[in-house]
Protein backbone atom coordinates (compact mmCIF):
# COMPACT_ATOMS: atom_id res chain seq x y z
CA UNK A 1 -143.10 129.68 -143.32
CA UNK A 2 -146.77 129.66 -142.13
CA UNK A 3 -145.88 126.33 -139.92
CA UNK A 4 -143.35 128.62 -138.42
CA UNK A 5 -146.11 131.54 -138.04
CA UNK A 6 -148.14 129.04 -136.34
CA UNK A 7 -146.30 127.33 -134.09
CA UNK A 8 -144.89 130.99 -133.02
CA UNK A 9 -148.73 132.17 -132.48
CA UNK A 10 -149.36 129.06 -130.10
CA UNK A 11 -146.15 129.43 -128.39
CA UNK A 12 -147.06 133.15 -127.59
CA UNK A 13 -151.24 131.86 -126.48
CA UNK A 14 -149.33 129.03 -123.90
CA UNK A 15 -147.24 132.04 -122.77
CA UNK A 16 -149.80 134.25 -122.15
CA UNK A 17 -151.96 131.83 -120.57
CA UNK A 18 -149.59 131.12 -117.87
CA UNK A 19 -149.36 134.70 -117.09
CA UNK A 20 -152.90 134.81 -116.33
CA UNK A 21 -153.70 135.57 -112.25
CA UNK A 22 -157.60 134.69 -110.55
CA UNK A 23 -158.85 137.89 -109.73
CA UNK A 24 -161.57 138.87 -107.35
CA UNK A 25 -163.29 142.15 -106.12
CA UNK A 26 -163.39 142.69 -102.34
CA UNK A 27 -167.51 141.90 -101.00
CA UNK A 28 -169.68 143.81 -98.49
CA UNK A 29 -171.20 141.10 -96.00
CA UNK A 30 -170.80 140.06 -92.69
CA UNK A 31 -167.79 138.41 -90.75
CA UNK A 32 -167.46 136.74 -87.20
CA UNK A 33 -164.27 136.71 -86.16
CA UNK A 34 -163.82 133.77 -83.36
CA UNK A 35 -160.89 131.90 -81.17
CA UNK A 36 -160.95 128.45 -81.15
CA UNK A 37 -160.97 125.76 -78.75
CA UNK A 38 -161.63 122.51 -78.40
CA UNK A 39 -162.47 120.48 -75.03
CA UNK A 40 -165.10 118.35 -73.47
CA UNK A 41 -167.95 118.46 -71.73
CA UNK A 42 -168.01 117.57 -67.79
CA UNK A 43 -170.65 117.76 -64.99
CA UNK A 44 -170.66 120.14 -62.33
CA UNK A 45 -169.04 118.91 -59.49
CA UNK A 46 -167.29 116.33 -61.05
CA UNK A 47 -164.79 113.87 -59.23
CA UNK A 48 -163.37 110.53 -58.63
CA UNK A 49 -163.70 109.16 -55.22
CA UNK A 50 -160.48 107.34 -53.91
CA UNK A 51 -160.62 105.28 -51.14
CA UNK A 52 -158.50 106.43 -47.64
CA UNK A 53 -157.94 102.51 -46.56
CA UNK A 54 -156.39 99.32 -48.68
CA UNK A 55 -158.87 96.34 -48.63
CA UNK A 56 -160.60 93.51 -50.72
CA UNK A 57 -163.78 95.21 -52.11
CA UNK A 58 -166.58 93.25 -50.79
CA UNK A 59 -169.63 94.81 -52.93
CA UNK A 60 -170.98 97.53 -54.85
CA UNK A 61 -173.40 99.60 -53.32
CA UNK A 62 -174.72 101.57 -56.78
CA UNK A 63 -174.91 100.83 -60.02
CA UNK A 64 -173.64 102.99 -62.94
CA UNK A 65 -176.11 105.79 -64.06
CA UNK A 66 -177.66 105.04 -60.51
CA UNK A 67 -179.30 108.99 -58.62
CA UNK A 68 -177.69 109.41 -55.29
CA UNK A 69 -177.67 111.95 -52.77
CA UNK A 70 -174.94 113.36 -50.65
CA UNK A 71 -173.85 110.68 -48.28
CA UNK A 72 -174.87 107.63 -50.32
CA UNK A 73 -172.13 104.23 -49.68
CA UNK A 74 -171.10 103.28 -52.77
CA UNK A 75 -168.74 100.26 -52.07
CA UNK A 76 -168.10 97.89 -49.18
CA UNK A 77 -164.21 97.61 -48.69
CA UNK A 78 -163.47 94.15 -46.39
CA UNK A 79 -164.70 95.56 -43.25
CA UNK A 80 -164.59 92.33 -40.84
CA UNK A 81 -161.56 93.25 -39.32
CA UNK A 82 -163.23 96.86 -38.40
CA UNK A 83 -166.90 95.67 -37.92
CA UNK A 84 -165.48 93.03 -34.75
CA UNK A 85 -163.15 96.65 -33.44
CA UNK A 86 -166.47 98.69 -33.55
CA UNK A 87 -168.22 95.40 -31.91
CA UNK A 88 -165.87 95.72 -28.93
CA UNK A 89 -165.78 99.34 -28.65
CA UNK A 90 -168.95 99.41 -28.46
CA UNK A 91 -169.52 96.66 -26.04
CA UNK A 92 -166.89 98.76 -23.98
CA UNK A 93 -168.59 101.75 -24.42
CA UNK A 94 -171.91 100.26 -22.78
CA UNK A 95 -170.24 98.77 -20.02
CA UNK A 96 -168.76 101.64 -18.61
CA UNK A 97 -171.13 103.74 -19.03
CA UNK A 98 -173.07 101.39 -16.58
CA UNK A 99 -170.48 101.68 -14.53
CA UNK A 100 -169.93 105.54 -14.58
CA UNK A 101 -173.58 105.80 -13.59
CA UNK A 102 -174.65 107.13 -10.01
CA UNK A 103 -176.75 104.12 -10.21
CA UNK A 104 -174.41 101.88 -11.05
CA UNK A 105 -173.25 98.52 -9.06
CA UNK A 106 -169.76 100.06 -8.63
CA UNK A 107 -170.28 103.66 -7.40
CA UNK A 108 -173.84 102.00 -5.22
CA UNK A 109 -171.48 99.77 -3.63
CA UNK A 110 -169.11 102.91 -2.60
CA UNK A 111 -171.27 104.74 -1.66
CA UNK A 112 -173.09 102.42 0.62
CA UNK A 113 -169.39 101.69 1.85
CA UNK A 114 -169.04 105.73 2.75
CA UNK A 115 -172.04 106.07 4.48
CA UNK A 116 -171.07 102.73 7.04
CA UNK A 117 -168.08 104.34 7.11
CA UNK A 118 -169.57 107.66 7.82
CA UNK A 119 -172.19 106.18 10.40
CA UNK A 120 -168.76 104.34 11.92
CA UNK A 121 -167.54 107.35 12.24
CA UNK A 122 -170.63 108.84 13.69
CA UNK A 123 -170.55 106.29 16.55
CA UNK A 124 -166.99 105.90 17.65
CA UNK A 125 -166.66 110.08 17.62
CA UNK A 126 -169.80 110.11 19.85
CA UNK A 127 -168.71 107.78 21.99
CA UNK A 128 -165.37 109.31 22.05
CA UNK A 129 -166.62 112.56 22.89
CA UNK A 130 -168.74 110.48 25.79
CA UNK A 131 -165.44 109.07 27.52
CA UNK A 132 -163.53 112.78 27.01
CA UNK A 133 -166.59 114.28 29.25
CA UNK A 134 -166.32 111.10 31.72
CA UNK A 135 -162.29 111.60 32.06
CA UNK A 136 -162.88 115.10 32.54
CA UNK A 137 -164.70 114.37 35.58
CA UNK A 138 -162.46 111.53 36.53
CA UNK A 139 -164.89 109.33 35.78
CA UNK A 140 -163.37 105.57 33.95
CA UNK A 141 -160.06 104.80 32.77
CA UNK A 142 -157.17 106.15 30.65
CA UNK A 143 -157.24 102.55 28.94
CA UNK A 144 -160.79 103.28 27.70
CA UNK A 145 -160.33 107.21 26.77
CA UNK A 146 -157.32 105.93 24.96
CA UNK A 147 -159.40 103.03 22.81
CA UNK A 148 -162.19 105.12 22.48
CA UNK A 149 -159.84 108.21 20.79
CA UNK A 150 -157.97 105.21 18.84
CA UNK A 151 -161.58 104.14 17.07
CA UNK A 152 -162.32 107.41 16.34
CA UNK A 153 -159.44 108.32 14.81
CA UNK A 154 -159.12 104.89 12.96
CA UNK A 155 -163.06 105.58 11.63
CA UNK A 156 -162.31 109.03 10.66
CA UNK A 157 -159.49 108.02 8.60
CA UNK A 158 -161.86 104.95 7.12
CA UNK A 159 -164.48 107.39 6.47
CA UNK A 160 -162.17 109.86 4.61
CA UNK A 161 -160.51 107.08 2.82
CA UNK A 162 -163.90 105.70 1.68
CA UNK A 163 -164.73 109.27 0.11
CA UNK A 164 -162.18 109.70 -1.28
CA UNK A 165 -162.02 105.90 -3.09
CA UNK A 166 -166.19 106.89 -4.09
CA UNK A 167 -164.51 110.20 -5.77
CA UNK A 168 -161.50 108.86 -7.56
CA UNK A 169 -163.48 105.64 -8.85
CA UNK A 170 -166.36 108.32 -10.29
CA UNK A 171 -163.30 110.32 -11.89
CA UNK A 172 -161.75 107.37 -12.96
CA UNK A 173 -165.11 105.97 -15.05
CA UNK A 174 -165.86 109.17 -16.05
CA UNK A 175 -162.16 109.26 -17.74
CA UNK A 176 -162.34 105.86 -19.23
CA UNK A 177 -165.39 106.18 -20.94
CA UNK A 178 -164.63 109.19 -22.53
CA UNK A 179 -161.81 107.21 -23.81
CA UNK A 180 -163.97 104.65 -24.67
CA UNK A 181 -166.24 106.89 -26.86
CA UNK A 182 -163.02 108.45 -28.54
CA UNK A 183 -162.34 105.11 -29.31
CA UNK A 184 -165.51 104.04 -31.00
CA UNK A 185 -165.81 107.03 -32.55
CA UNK A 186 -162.17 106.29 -34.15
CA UNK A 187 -163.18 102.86 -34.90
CA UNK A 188 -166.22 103.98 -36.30
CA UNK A 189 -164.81 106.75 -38.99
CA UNK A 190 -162.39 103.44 -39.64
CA UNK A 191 -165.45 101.66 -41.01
CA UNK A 192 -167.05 105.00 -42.33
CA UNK A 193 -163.31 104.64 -44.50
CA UNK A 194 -164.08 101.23 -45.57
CA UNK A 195 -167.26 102.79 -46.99
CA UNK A 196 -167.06 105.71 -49.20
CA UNK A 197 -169.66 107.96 -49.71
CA UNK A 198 -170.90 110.43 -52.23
CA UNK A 199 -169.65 114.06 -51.20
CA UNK A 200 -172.89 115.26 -53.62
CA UNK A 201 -176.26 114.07 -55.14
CA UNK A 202 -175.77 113.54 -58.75
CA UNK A 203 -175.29 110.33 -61.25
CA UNK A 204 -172.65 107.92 -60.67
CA UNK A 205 -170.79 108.35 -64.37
CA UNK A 206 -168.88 105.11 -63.68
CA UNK A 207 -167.51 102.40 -61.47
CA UNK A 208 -163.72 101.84 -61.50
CA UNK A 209 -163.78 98.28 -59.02
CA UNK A 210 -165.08 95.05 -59.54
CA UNK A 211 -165.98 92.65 -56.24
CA UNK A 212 -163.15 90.76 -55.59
CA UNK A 213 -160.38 93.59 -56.75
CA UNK A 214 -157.82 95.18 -54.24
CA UNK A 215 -158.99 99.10 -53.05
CA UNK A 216 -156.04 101.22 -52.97
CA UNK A 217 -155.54 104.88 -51.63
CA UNK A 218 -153.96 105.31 -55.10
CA UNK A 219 -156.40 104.12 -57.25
CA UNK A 220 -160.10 105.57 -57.90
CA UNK A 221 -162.86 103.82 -57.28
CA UNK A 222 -166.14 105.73 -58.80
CA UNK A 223 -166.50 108.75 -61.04
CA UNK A 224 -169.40 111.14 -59.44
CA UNK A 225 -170.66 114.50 -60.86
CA UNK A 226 -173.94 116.50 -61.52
CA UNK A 227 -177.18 114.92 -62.92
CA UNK A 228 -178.53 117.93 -64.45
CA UNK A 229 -175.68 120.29 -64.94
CA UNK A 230 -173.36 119.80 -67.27
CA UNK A 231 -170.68 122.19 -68.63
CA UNK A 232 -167.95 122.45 -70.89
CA UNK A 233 -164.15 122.60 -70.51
CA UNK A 234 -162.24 124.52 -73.51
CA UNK A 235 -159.03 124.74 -73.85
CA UNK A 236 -157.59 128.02 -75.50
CA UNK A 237 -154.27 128.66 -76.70
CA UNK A 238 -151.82 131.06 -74.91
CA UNK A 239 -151.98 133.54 -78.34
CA UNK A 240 -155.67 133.52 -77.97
CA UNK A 241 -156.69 133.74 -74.05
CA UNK A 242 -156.05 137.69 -73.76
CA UNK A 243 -159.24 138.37 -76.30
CA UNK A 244 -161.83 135.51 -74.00
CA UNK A 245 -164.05 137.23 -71.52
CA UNK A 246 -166.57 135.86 -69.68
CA UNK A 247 -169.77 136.31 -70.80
CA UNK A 248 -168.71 136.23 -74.52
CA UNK A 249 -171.03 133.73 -76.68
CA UNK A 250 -169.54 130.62 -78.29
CA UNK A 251 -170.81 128.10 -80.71
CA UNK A 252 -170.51 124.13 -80.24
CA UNK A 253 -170.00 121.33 -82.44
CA UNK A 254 -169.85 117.57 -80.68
CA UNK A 255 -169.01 114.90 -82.60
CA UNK A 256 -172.28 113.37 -81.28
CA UNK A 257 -174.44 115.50 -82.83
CA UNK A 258 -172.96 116.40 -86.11
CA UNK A 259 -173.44 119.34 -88.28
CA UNK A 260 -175.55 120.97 -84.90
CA UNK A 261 -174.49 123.42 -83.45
CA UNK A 262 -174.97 124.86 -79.83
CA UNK A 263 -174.47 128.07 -78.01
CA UNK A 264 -172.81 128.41 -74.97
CA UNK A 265 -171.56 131.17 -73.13
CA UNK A 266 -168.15 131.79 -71.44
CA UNK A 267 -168.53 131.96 -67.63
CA UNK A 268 -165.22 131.18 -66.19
CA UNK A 269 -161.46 131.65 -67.24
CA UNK A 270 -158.63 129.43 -64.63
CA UNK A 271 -156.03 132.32 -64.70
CA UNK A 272 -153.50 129.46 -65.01
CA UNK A 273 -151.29 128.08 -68.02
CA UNK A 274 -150.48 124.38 -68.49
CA UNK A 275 -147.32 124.26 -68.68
CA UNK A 276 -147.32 121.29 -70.82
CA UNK A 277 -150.31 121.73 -73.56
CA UNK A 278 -149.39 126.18 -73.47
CA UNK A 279 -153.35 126.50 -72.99
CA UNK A 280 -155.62 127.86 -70.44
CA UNK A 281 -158.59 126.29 -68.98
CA UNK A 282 -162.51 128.26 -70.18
CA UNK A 283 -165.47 127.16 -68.66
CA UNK A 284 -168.68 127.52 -70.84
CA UNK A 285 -172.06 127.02 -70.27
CA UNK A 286 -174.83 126.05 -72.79
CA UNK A 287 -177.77 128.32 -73.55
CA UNK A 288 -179.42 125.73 -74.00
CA UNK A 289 -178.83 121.92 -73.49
CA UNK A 290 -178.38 119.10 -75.70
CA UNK A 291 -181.10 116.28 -75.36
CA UNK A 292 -178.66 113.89 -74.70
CA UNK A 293 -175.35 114.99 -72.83
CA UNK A 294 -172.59 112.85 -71.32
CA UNK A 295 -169.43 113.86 -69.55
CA UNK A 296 -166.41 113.58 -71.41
CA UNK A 297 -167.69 113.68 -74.90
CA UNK A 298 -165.38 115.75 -76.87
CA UNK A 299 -166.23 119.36 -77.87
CA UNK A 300 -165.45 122.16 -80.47
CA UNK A 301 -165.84 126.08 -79.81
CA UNK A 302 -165.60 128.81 -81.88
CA UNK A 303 -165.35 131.47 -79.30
CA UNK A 304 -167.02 134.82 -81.16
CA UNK A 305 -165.33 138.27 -80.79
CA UNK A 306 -167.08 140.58 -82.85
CA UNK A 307 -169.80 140.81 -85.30
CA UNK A 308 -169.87 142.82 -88.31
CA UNK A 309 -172.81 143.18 -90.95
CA UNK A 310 -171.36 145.50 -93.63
CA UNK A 311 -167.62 144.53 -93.80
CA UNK A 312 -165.85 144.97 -96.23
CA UNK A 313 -163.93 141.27 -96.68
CA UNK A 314 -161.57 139.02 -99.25
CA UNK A 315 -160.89 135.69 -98.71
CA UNK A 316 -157.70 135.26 -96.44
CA UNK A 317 -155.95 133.69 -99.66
CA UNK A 318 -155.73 137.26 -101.19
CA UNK A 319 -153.62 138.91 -98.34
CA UNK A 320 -150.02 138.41 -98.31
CA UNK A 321 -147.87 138.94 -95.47
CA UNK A 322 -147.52 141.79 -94.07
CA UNK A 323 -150.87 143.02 -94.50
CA UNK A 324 -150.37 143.74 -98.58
CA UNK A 325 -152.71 142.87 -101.39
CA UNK A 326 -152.12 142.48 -105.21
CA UNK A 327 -153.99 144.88 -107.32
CA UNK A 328 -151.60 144.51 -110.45
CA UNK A 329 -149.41 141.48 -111.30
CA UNK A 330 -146.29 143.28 -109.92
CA UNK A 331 -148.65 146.00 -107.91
CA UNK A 332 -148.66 146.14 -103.98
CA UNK A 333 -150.76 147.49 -102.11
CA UNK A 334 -150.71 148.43 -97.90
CA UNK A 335 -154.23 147.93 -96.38
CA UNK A 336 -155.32 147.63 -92.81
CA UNK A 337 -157.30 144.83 -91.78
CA UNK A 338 -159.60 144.09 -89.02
CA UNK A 339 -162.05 141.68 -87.78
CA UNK A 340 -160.54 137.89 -89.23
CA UNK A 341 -162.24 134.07 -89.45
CA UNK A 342 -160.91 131.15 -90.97
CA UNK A 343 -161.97 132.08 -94.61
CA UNK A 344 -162.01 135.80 -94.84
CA UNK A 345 -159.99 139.12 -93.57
CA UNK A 346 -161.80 142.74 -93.15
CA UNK A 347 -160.19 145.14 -94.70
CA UNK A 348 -160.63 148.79 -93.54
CA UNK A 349 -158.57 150.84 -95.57
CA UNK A 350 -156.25 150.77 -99.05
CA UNK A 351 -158.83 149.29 -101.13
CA UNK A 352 -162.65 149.35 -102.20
CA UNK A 353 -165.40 147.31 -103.33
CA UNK A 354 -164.06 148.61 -106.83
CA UNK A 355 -160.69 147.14 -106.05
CA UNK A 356 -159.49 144.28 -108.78
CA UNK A 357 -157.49 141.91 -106.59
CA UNK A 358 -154.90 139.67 -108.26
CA UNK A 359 -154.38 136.23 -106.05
CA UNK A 360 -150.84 135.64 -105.02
């Protein structure tokens, strides 16, 4: 009979131990409540530089983590080909530009062919003029007014011919070495092609080509960006992106510089959705830098909303769904909640401090 009375008794203590519930009280303190997004950082300005011409790369011109300013070559793409085409445009170039010249050998020997053309003409319409005043008189021959007007007019046409060769040869020049310059210009962007250069000053971040290897419009070449300014690039879920603002502060963790973090501030939002990820692109700046910062080392952000001192919080655990808490075994209660973070929820009304919660 008492074994029975015992084992009864410790039957009814394991009962009424698994009944038992953790219970809390809500605390006053304050909560952050935050969006997260992770991301990386980059440097201003940023880019890979691809190539606009297919060659054999001949030599690199920088050297990774190299200081460059805008307009810098960075690689030598085979440029024989273009180096002899700029040679002979060029050479082209010079020559008729000689040529073009008032002073030049062709238009001087024109020119001196107008004016003995001009002084032929001179002659033979003076003298022609001579035998028209003798004839008038009836002084000398048809035969001679007729040879006389036959010189003239063959030295008049000599003379305008001769003009009009000086003019058309000057045109002429003038037209070909304007082609000529059009052409070395052309040739010469061709070899500015088979040299890339930096569109900034900043760091080269990497080199993508080895001496030897084939340079392809398709492939890049160099990865350029900012020496001194470096930013990062969250990424923040579609739910999230309504409640970022610019200008709203964030805290950093990189997995270089664990359990620091840094603060940053949002300054940009890309009012476009990848389609494929469902985020948008933030733009954050640090308040102040890391010693040591590389592009593309991977970032974490905890965005911050709002700031409250004197909250009145439970840990997220205690709040069923629905926005309902326990205060009872059986007992639910409505509250309202408000500011949230990963461990705790606000709650603004259906409960106090006083509150007994019972954990679901």
């Amino acid at each position: 009979m008492r074994t029975a009375n015992l084992l009864s008794g410790l039957l009814l203590l394991l009962s009424g131990c698994g009944r038992e519930q953790e219970t809390i009280r809500p605390t006053v303190g304050p909560i952050t409540e935050s969006v997260y997004a992770s991301g990386i950082v980059k440097a201003a300005g940023q880019y890979q530089v691809y190539p606009t011409v297919t060659g054999t790369v001949m030599a690199l011109l920088v050297k990774e983590g190299d200081t460059i300013a805008a307009g810098t070559p960075l690689v030598r793409i085979d440029d024989r080909t273009a180096g002899a085409s700029a040679r002979i445009s060029t050479a082209q170039v010079r020559l008729l530009e000689q040529n073009a010249a008032d002073s030049g050998p062709v238009l001087t020997q024109l020119r001196e062919a107008v004016e003995q053309a001009r002084d032929r003409y001179t002659v033979d319409s003076t003298n022609y003029a001579r035998q028209k005043a003798l004839w008038a008189q009836q002084i000398g021959s048809r035969n001679e007014l007729d040879q006389r007007e036959l010189a003239f007019t063959t030295s008049r046409a000599g003379y305008t011919r001769a003009v009009k060769a000086l003019q058309e040869t000057r045109d002429r020049l003038r037209t070909e070495l304007e082609v000529a310059r059009n052409n070395a210009a052309i040739s010469g962007a061709g070899n500015d092609d088979r040299t890339p250069r930096s569109l900034i000053a900043g760091v080269v971040y990497d080199l993508l080509v080895e001496p030897g290897e084939l340079a392809t419009p398709q492939k890049a070449i160099a990865v350029l960006g900012s020496a001194t300014d470096l930013y990062l690039e969250l990424e923040v879920d579609e739910y999230d992106i309504r409640l970022v603002m610019p200008g709203q502060r964030a805290l950093i963790t990189l997995d270089s510089y664990d359990g620091t973090a840094f603060e940053a501030e949002v300054t940009r939002i890309i009012p476009l959705m990848d389609p494929r990820s469902r985020t948008f692109k933030v733009e954050a700046h640090f308040k102040r830098t890391p010693p040591q910062l590389y592009p593309n080392l991977t970032a974490e952000a905890n965005i911050v909303l709002r700031t409250k001192e004197n909250a009145l919080t439970i840990p997220a655990a205690y709040l069923l769904p629905g926005d309902h808490v326990l205060t009872g075994p059986d007992q639910r209660v409505p509250v309202r909640t408000g500011a949230r973070d990963l461990e705790k929820v606000e709650i603004l009304e259906g409960i106090t401090a006083d509150t007994e919660l019972y954990k679901p």
